[in-house]
N, C-alpha and C. Protein backbone atom coordinates (compact mmCIF):
# COMPACT_ATOMS: atom_id res chain seq x y z
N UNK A 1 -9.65 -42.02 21.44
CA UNK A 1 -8.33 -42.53 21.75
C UNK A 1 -8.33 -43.08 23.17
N UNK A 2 -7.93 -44.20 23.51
CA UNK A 2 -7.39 -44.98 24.25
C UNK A 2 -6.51 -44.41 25.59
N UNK A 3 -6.83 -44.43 26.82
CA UNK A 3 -5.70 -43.53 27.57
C UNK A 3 -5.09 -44.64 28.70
N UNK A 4 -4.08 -44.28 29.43
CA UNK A 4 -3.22 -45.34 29.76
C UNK A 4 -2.95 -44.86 31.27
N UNK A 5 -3.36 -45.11 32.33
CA UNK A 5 -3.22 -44.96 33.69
C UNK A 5 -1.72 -45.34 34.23
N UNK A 6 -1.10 -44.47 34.59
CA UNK A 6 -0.11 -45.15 35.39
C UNK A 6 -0.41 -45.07 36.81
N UNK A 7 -0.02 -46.42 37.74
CA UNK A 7 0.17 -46.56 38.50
C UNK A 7 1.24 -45.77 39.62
N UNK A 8 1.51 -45.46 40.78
CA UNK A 8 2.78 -44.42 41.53
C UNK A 8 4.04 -45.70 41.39
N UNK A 9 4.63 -45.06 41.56
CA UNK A 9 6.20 -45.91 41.28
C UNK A 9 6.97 -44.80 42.04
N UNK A 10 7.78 -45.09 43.09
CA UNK A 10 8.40 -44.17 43.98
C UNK A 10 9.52 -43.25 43.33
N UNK A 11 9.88 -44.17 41.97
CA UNK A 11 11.25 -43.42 41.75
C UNK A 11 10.62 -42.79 40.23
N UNK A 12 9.93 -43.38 39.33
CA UNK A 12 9.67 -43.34 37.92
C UNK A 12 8.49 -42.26 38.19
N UNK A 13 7.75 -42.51 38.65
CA UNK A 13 6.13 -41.68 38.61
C UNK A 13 5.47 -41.67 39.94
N UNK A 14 6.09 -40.98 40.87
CA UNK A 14 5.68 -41.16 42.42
C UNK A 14 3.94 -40.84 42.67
N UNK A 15 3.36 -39.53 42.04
CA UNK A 15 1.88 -39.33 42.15
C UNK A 15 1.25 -40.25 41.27
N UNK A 16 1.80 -41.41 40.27
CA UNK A 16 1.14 -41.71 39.14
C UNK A 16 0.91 -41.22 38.06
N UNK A 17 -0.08 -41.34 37.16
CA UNK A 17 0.11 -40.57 36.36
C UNK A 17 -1.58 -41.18 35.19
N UNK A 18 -1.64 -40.09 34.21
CA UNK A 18 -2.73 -40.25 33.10
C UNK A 18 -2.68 -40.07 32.40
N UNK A 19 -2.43 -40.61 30.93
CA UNK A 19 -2.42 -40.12 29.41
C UNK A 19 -3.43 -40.19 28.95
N UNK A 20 -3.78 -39.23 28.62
CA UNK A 20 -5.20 -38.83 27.87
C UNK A 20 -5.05 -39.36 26.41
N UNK A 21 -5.63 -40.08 25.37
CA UNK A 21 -5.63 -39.83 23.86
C UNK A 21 -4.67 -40.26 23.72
N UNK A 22 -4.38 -41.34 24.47
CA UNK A 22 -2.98 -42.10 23.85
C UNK A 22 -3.12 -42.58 22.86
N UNK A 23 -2.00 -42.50 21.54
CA UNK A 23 -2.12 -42.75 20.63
C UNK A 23 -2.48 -44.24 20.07
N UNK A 24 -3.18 -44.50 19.79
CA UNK A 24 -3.02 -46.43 19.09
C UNK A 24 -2.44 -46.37 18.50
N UNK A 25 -1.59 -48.03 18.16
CA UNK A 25 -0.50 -48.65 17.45
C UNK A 25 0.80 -47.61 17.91
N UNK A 26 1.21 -47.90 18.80
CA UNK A 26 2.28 -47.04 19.97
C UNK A 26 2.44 -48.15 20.86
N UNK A 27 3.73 -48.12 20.93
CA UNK A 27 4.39 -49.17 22.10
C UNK A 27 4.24 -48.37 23.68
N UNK A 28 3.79 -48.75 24.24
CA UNK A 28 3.01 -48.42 25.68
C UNK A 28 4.82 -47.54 26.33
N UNK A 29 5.98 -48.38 25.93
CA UNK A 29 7.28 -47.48 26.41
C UNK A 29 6.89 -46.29 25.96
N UNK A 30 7.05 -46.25 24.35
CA UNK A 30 6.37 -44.70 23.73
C UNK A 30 6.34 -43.79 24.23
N UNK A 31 4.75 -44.20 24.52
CA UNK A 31 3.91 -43.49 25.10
C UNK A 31 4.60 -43.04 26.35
N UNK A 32 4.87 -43.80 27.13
CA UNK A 32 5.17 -42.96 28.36
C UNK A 32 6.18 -42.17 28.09
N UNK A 33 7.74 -42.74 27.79
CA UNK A 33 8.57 -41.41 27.33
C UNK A 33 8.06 -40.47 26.72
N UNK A 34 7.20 -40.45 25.80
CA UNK A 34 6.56 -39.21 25.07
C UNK A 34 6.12 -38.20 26.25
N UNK A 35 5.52 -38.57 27.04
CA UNK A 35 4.47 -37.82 28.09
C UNK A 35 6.25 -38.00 29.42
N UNK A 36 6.99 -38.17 29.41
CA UNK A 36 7.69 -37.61 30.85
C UNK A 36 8.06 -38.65 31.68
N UNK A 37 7.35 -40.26 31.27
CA UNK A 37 7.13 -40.77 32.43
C UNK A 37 8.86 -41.46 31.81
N UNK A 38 9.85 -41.46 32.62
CA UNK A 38 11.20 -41.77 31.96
C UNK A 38 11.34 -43.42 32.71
N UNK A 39 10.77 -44.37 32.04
CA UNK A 39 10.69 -45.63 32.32
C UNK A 39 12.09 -46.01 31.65
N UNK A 40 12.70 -47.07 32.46
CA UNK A 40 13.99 -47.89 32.10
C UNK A 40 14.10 -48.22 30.71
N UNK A 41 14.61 -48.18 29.28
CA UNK A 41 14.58 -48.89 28.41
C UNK A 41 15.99 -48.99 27.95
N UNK A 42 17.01 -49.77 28.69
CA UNK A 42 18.26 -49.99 28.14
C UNK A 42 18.44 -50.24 26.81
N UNK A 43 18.18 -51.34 26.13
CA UNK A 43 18.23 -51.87 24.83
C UNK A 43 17.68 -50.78 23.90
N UNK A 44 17.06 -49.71 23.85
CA UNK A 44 16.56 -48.60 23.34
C UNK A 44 15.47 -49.53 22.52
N UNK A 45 14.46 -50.07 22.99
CA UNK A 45 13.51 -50.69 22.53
C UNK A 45 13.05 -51.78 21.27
N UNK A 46 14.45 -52.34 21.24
CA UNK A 46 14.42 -53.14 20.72
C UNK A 46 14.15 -55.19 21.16
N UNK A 47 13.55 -55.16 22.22
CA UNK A 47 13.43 -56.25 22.85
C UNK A 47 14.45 -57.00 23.03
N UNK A 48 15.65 -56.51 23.44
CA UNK A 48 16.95 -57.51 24.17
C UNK A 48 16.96 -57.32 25.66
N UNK A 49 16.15 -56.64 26.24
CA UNK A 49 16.16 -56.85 27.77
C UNK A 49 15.15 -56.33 28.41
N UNK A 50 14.97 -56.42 29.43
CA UNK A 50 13.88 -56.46 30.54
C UNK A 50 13.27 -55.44 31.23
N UNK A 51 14.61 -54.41 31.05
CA UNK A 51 14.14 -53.20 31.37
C UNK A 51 13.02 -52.07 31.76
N UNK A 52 12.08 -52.55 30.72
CA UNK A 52 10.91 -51.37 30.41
C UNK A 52 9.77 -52.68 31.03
N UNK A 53 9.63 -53.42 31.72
CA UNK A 53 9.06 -54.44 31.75
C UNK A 53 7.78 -54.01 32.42
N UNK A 54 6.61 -53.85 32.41
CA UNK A 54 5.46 -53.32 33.10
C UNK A 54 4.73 -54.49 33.48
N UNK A 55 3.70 -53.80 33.93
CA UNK A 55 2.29 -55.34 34.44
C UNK A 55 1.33 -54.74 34.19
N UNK A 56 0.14 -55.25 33.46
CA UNK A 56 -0.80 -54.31 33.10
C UNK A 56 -2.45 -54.63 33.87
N UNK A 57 -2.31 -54.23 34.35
CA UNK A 57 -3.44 -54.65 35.29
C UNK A 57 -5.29 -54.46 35.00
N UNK A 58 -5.01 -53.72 33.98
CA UNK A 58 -6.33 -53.35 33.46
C UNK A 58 -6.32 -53.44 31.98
N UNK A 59 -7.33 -53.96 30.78
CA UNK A 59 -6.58 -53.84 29.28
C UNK A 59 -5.90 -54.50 29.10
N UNK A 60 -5.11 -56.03 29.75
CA UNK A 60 -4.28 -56.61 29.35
C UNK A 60 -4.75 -57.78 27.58
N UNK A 61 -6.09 -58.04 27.88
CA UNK A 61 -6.34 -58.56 26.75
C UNK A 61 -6.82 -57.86 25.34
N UNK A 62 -6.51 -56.51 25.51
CA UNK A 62 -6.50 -55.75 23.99
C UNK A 62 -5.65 -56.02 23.51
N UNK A 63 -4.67 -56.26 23.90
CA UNK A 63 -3.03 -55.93 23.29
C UNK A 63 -3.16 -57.62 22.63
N UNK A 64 -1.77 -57.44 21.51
CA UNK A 64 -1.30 -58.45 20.98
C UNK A 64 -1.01 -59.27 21.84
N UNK A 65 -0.20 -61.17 21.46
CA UNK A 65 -0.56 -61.86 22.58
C UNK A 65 1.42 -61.47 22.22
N UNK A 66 2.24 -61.45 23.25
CA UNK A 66 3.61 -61.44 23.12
C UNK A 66 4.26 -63.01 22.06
N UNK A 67 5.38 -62.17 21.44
CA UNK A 67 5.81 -62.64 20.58
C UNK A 67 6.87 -63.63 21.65
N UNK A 68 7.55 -65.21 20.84
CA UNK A 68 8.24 -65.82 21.74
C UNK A 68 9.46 -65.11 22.21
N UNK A 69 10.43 -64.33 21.41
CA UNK A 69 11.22 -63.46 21.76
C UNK A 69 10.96 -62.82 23.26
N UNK A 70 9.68 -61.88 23.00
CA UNK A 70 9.55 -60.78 24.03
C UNK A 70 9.19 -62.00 25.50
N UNK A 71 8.57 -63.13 25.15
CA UNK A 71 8.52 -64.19 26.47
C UNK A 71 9.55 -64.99 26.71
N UNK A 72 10.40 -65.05 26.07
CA UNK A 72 11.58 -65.60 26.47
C UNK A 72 12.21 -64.14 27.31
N UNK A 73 12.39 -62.68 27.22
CA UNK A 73 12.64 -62.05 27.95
C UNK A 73 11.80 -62.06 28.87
N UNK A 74 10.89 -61.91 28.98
CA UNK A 74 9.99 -61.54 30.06
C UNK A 74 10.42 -62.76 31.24
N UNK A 75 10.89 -63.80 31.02
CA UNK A 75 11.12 -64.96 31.86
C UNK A 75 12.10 -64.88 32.46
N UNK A 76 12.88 -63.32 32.55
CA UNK A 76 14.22 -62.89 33.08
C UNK A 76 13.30 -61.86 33.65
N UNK A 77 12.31 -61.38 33.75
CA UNK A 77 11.91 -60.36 35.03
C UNK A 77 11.70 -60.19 36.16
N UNK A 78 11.73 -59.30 36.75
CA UNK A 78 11.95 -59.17 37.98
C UNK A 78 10.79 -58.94 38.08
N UNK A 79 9.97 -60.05 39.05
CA UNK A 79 8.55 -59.90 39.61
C UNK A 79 7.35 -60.05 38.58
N UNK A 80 8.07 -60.71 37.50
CA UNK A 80 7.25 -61.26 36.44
C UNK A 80 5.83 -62.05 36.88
N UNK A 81 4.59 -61.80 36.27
CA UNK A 81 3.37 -61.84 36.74
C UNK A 81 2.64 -62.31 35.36
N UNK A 82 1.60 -62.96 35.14
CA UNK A 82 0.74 -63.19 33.97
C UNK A 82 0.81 -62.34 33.59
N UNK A 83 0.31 -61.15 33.49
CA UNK A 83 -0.20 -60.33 32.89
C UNK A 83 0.83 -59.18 32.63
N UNK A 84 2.39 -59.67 32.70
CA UNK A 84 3.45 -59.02 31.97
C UNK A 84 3.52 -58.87 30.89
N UNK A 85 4.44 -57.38 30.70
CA UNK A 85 4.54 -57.56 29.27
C UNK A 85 5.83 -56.54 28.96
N UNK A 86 6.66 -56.59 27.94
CA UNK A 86 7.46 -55.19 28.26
C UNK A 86 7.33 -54.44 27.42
N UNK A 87 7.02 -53.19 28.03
CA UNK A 87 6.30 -52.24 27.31
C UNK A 87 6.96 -51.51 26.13
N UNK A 88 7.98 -52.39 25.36
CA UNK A 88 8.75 -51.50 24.53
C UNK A 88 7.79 -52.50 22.88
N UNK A 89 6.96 -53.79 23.43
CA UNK A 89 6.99 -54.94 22.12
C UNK A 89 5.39 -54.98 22.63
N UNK A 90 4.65 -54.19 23.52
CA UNK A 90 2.87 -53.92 23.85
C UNK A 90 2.73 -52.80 22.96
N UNK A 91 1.90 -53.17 22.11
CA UNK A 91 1.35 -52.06 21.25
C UNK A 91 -0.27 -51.89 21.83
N UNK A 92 -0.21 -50.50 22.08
CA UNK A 92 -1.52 -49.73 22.37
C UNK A 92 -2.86 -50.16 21.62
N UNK A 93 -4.29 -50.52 21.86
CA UNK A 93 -4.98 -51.07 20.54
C UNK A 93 -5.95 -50.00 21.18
N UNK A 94 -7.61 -50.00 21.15
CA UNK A 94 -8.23 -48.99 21.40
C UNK A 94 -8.83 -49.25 22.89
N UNK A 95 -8.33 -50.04 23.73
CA UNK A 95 -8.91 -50.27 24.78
C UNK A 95 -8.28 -49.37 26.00
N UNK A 96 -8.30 -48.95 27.30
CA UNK A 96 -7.78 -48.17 27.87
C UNK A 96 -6.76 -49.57 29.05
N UNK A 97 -5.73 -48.74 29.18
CA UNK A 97 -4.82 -49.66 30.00
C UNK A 97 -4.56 -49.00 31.41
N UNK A 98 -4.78 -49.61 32.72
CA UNK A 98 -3.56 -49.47 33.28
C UNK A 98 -2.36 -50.28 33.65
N UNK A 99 -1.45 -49.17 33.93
CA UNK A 99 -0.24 -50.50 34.24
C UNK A 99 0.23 -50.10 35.53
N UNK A 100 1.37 -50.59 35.79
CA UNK A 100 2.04 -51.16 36.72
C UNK A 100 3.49 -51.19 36.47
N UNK A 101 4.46 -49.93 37.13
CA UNK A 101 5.91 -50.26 36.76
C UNK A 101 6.39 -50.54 38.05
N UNK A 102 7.09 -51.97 37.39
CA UNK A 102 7.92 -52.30 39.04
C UNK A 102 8.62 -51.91 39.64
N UNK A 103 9.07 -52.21 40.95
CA UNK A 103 9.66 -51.69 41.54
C UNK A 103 11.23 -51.31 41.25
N UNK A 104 11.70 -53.18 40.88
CA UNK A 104 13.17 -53.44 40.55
C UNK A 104 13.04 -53.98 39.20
N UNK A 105 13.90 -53.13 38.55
CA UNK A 105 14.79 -53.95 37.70
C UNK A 105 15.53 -55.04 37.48
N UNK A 106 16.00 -55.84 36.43
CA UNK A 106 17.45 -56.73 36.36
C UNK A 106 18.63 -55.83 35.91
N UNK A 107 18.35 -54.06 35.93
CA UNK A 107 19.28 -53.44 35.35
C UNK A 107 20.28 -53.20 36.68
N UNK A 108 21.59 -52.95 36.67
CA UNK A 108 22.28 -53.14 37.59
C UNK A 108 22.93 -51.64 37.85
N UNK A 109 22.77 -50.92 36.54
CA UNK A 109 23.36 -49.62 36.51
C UNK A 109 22.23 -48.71 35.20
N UNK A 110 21.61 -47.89 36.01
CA UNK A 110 20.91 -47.34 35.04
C UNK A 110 21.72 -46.17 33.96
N UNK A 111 20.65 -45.91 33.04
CA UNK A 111 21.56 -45.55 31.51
C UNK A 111 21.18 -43.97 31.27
N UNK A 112 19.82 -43.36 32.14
CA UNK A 112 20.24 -41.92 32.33
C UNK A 112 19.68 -41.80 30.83
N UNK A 113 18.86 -42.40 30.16
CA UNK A 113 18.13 -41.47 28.90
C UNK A 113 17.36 -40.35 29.17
């Protein structure tokens, strides 16, 4: 199994973080809510917003290539980079990832899941 590095994020995952045996075919949001890491996902993961938006810095070419939907959102991110993606529509494949959660949001009032 596939494991997924997080990067420190001051407010989300300040030491960073490591998922061991992350599951494949798992949306990389998933995964992290599963394991603690309480990443933004307003829309509750249905790809209407920007929220959960990561950068994947390692492993970006395992994953599916984004659907036009999820790039038409992604073109509303904050600090949007090639190798974006939002982690609610990145499905896990067997390669190991790390990512990258940004700093800011486009969320204006967070939702406390």
């Amino acid at each position: 199994m596939p494991k997924i590095t997080v990067l420190p994020h001051p407010e989300i995952c300040p030491e960073g973080a490591v998922i061991d045996d992350a599951p494949q075919g798992t949306s990389i949001c998933r995964i992290l809510l599963d394991n603690g890491i309480e990443i933004e996902h307003a829309c509750e993961l249905s790809c209407a917003c920007t929220t959960c938006h990561v950068v994947v810095r390692q492993g970006f070419d395992s994953l599916e290539e984004a659907s036009d939907n999820e790039e038409d959102y992604l073109d509303r991110a904050w600090g949007l980079e090639a190798n974006s993606r939002l982690s609610c529509q990145a499905i896990l494949a067997d390669e190991d990832l790390t990512i990258e959660i940004p700093k800011y949001t486009i969320n204006h009032a967070k939702e406390n899941h």
